[in-house]
C-alpha atoms as a PDB file:
ATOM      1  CA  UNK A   1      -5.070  13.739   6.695  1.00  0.00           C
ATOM      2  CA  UNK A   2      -2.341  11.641   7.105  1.00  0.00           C
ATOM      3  CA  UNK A   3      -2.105   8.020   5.658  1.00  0.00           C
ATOM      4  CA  UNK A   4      -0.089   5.125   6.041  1.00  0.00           C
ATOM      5  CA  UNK A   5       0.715   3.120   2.703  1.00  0.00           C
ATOM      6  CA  UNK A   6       1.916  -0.805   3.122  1.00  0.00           C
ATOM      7  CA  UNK A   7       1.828  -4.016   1.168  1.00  0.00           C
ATOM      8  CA  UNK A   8       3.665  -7.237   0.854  1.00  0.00           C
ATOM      9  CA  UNK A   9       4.188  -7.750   4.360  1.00  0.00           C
ATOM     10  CA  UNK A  10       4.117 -11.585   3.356  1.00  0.00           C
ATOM     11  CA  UNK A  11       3.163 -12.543   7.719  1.00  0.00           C
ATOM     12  CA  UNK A  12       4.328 -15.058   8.739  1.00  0.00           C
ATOM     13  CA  UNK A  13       6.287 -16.618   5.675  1.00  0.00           C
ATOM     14  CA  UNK A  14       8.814 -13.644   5.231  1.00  0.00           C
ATOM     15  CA  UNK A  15       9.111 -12.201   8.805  1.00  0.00           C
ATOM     16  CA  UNK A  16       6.994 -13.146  12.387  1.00  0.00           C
ATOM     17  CA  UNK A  17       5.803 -10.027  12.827  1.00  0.00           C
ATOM     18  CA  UNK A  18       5.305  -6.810  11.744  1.00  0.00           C
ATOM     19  CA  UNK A  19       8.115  -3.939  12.272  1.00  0.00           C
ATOM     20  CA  UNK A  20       8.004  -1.454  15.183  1.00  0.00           C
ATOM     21  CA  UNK A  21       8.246   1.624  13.766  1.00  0.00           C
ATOM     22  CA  UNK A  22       5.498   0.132  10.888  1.00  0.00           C
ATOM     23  CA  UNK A  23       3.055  -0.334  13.958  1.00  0.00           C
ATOM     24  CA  UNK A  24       4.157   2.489  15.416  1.00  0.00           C
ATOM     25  CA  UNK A  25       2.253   4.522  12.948  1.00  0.00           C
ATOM     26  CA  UNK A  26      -0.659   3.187  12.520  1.00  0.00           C
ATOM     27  CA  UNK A  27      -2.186   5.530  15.714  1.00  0.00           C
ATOM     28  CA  UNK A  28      -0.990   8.193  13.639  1.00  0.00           C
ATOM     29  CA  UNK A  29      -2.622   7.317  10.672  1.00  0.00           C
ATOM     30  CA  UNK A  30      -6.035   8.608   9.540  1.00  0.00           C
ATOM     31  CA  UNK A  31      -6.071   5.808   6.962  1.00  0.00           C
ATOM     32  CA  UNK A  32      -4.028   2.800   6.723  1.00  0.00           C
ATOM     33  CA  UNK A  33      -3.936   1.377   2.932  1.00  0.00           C
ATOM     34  CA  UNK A  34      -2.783  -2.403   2.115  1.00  0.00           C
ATOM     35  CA  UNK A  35      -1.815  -3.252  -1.589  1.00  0.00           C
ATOM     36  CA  UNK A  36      -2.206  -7.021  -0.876  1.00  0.00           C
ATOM     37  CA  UNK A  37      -0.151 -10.247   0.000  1.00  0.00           C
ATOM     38  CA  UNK A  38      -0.802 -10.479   3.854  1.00  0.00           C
ATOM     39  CA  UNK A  39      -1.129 -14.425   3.362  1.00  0.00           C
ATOM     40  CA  UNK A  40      -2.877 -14.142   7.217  1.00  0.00           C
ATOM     41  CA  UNK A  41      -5.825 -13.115   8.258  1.00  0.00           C
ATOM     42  CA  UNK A  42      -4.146 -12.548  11.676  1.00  0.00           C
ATOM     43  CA  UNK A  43      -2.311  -9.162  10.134  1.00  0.00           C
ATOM     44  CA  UNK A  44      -5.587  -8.215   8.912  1.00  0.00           C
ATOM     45  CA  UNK A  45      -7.400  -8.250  12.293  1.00  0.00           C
ATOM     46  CA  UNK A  46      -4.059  -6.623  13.513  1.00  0.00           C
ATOM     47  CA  UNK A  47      -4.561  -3.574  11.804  1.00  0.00           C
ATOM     48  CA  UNK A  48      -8.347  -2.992  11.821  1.00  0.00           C
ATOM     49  CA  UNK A  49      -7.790  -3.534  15.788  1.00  0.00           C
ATOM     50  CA  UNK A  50      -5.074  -0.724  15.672  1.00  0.00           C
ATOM     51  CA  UNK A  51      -6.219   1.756  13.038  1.00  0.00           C
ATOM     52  CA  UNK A  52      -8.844   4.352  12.504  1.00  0.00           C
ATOM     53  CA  UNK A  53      -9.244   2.807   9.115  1.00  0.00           C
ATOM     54  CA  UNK A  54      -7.884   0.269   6.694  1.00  0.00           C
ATOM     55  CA  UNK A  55      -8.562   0.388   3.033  1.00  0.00           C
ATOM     56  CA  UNK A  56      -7.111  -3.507   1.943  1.00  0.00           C
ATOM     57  CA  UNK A  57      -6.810  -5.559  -1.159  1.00  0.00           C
ATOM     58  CA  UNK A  58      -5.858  -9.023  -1.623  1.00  0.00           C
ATOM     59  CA  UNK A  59      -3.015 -10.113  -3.777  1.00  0.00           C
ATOM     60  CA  UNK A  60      -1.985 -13.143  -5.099  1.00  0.00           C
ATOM     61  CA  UNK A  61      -0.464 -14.995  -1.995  1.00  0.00           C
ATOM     62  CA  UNK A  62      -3.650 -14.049  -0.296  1.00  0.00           C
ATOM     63  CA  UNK A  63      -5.999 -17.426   0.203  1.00  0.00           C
ATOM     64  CA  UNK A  64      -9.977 -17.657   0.529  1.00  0.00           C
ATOM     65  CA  UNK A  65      -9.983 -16.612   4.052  1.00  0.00           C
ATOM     66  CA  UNK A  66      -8.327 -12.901   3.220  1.00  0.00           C
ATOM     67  CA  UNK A  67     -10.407 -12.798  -0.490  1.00  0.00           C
ATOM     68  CA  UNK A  68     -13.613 -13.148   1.401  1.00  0.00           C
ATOM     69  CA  UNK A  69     -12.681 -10.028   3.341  1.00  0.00           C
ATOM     70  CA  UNK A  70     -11.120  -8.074   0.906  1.00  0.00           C
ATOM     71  CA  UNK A  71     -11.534  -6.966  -2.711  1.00  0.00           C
ATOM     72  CA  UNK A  72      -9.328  -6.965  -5.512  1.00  0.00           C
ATOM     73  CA  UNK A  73      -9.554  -3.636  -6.411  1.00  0.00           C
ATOM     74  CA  UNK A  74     -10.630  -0.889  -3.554  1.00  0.00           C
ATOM     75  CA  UNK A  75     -11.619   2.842  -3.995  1.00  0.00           C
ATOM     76  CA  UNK A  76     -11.861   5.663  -1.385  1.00  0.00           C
ATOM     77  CA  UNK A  77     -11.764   9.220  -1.348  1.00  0.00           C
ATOM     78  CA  UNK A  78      -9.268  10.815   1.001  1.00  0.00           C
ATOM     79  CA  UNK A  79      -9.215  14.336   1.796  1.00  0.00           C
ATOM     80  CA  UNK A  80     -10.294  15.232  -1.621  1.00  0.00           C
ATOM     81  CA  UNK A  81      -8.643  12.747  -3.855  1.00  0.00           C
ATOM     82  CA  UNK A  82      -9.751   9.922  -5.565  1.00  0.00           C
ATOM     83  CA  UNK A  83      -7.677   6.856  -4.344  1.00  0.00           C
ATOM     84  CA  UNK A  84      -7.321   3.313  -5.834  1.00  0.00           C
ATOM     85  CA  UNK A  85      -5.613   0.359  -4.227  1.00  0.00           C
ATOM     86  CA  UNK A  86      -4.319  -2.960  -6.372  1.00  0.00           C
ATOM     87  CA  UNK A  87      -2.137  -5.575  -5.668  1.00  0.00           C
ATOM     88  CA  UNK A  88      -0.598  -6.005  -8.729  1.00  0.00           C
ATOM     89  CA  UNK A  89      -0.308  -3.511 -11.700  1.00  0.00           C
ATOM     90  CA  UNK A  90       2.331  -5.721 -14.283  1.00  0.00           C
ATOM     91  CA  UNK A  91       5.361  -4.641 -15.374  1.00  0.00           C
ATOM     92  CA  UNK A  92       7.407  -1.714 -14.761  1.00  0.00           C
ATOM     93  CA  UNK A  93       7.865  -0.715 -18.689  1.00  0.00           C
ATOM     94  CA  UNK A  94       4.437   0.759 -19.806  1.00  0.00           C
ATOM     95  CA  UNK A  95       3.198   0.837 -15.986  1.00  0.00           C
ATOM     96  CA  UNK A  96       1.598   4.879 -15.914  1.00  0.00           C
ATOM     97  CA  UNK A  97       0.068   4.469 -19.503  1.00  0.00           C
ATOM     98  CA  UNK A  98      -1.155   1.350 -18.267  1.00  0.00           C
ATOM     99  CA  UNK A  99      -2.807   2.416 -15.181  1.00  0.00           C
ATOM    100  CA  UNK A 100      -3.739   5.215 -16.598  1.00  0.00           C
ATOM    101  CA  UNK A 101      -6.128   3.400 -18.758  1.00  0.00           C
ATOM    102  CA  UNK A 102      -7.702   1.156 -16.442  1.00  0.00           C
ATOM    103  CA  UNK A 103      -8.296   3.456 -13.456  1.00  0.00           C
ATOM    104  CA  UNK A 104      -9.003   6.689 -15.924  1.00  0.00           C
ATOM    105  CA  UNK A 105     -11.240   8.091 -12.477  1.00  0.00           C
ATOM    106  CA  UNK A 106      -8.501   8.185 -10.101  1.00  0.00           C
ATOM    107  CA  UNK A 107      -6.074  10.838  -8.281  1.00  0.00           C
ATOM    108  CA  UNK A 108      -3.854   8.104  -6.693  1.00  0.00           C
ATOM    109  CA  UNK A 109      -3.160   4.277  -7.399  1.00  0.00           C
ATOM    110  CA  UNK A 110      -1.654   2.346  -4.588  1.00  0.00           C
ATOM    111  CA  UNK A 111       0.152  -0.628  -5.800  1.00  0.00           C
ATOM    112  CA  UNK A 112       2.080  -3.369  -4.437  1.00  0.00           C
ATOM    113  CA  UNK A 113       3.700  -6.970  -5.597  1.00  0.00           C
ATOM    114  CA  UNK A 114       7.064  -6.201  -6.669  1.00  0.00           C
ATOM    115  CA  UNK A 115       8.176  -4.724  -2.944  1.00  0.00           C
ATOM    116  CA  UNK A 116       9.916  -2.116  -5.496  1.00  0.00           C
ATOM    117  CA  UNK A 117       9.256   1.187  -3.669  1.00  0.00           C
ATOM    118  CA  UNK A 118       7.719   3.356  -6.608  1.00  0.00           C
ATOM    119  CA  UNK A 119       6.466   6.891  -7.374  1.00  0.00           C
ATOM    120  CA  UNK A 120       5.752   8.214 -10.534  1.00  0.00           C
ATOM    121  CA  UNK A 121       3.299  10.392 -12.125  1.00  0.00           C
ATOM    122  CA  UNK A 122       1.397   9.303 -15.388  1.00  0.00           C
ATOM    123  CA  UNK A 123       0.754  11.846 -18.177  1.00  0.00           C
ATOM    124  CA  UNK A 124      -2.949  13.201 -17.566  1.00  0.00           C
ATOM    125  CA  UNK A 125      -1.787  13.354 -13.295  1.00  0.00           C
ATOM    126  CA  UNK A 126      -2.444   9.499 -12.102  1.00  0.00           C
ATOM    127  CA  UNK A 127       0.191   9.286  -9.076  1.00  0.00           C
ATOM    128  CA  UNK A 128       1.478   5.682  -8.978  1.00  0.00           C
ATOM    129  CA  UNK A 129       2.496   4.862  -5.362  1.00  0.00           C
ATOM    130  CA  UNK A 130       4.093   1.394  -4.165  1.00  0.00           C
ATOM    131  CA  UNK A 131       5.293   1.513  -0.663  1.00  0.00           C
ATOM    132  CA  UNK A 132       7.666  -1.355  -1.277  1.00  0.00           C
ATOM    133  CA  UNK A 133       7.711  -3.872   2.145  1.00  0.00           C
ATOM    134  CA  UNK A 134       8.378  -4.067   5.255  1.00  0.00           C
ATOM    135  CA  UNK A 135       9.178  -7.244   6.116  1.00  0.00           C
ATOM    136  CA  UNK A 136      10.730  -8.455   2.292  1.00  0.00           C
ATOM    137  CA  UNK A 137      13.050  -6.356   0.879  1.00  0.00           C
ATOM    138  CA  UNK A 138      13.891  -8.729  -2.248  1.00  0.00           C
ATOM    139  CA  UNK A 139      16.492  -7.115  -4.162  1.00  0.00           C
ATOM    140  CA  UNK A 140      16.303  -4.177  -2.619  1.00  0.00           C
ATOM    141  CA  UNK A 141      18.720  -2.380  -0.183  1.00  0.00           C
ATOM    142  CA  UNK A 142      15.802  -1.702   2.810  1.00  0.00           C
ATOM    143  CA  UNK A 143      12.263  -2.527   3.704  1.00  0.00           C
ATOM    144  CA  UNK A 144      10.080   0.389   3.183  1.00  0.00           C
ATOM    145  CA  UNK A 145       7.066   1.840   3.657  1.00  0.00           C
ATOM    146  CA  UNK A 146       5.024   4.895   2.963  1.00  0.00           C
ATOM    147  CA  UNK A 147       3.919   7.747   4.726  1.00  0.00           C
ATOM    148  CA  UNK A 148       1.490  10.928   2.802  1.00  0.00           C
ATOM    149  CA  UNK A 149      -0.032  13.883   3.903  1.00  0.00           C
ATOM    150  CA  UNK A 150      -3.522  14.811   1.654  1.00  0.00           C
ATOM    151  CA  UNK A 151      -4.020  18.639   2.281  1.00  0.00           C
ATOM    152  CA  UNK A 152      -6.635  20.242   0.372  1.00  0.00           C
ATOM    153  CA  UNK A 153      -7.075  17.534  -2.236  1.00  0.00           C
ATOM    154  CA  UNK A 154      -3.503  17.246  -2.663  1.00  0.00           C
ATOM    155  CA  UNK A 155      -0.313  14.846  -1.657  1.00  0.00           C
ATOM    156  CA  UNK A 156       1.963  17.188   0.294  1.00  0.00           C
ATOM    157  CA  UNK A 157       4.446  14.938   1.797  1.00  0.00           C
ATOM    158  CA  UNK A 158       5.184  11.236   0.534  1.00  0.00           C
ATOM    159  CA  UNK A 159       7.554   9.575   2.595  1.00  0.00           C
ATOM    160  CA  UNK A 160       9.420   6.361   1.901  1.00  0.00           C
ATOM    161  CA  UNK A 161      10.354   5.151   5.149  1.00  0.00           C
ATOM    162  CA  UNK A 162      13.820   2.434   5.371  1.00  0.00           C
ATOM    163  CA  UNK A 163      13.513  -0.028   8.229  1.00  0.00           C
ATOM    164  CA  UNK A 164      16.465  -0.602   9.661  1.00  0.00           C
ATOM    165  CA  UNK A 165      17.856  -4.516   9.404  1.00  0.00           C
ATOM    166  CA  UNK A 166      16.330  -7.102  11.092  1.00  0.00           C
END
């Protein structure tokens, strides 16, 4: 199964549309899963129009008309694991403890908000996974996003993808 991670893609604020090689991927994708701060709907309708499946969150740019469609917190099992999507998680320092904690029933936690591309693991096997974005790199040195493989109730291949410049 593969899946397509995103978040913070911040339309039409930070960029007017979405990258090509970002929508590019989203026929390949079994599962396409947003960790929040669309701030339009219109990106929304985007991908459900283009993808076998989206599994989206709100964040906290995200007004009434995206936090009537979306939860805070969303939950689906992918090829075998247990996967949890939330805009924002806090800060970096205590993060996998942290998440650990609060989502004690999951394989995977999808995160976004800082567009600070992230992977770690937490002690007990909670995979933290923030795809970073791809239309607001911040401080960062790209835009990114995410690309994983779930094979037999595993992650085989996470990929952080770099966007080239706009």
């Amino acid at each position: 199964m593969r899946l397509l991670l995103t978040a913070d893609t911040h339309l039409p604020r930070r960029a007017k549309e979405l990258p090509a090689p970002l929508l590019a991927e989203l026929p390949r994708a079994d599962v396409v899963l947003h960790a929040g701060d669309w701030v339009d709907t219109d990106t929304l309708d985007l991908l459900e129009s283009r993808s076998r499946a989206v599994v989206g969150v709100y964040g906290n740019n995200d007004g009434p008309d995206l936090r009537a469609r979306l939860p805070e917190v969303a939950y689906a099992e992918l090829g075998g694991l247990r996967f949890g999507v939330v805009h924002e998680t806090g800060s970096a320092q205590g993060r996998e403890a942290r998440c650990a904690a609060r989502f004690p029933d999951l394989d995977v936690l999808v995160f976004g908000h800082s567009h600070i591309p992230w992977d770690t693991t937490a002690p007990g096997g909670l995979r933290l996974l923030n795809p970073g974005s791809p239309t607001d790199r911040r401080r960062q040195p790209h835009c990114t996003y995410m690309t994983v493989t779930v094979a037999d109730g595993a992650l085989t291949d996470v990929v952080l993808h770099r966007l080239p410049p706009r």
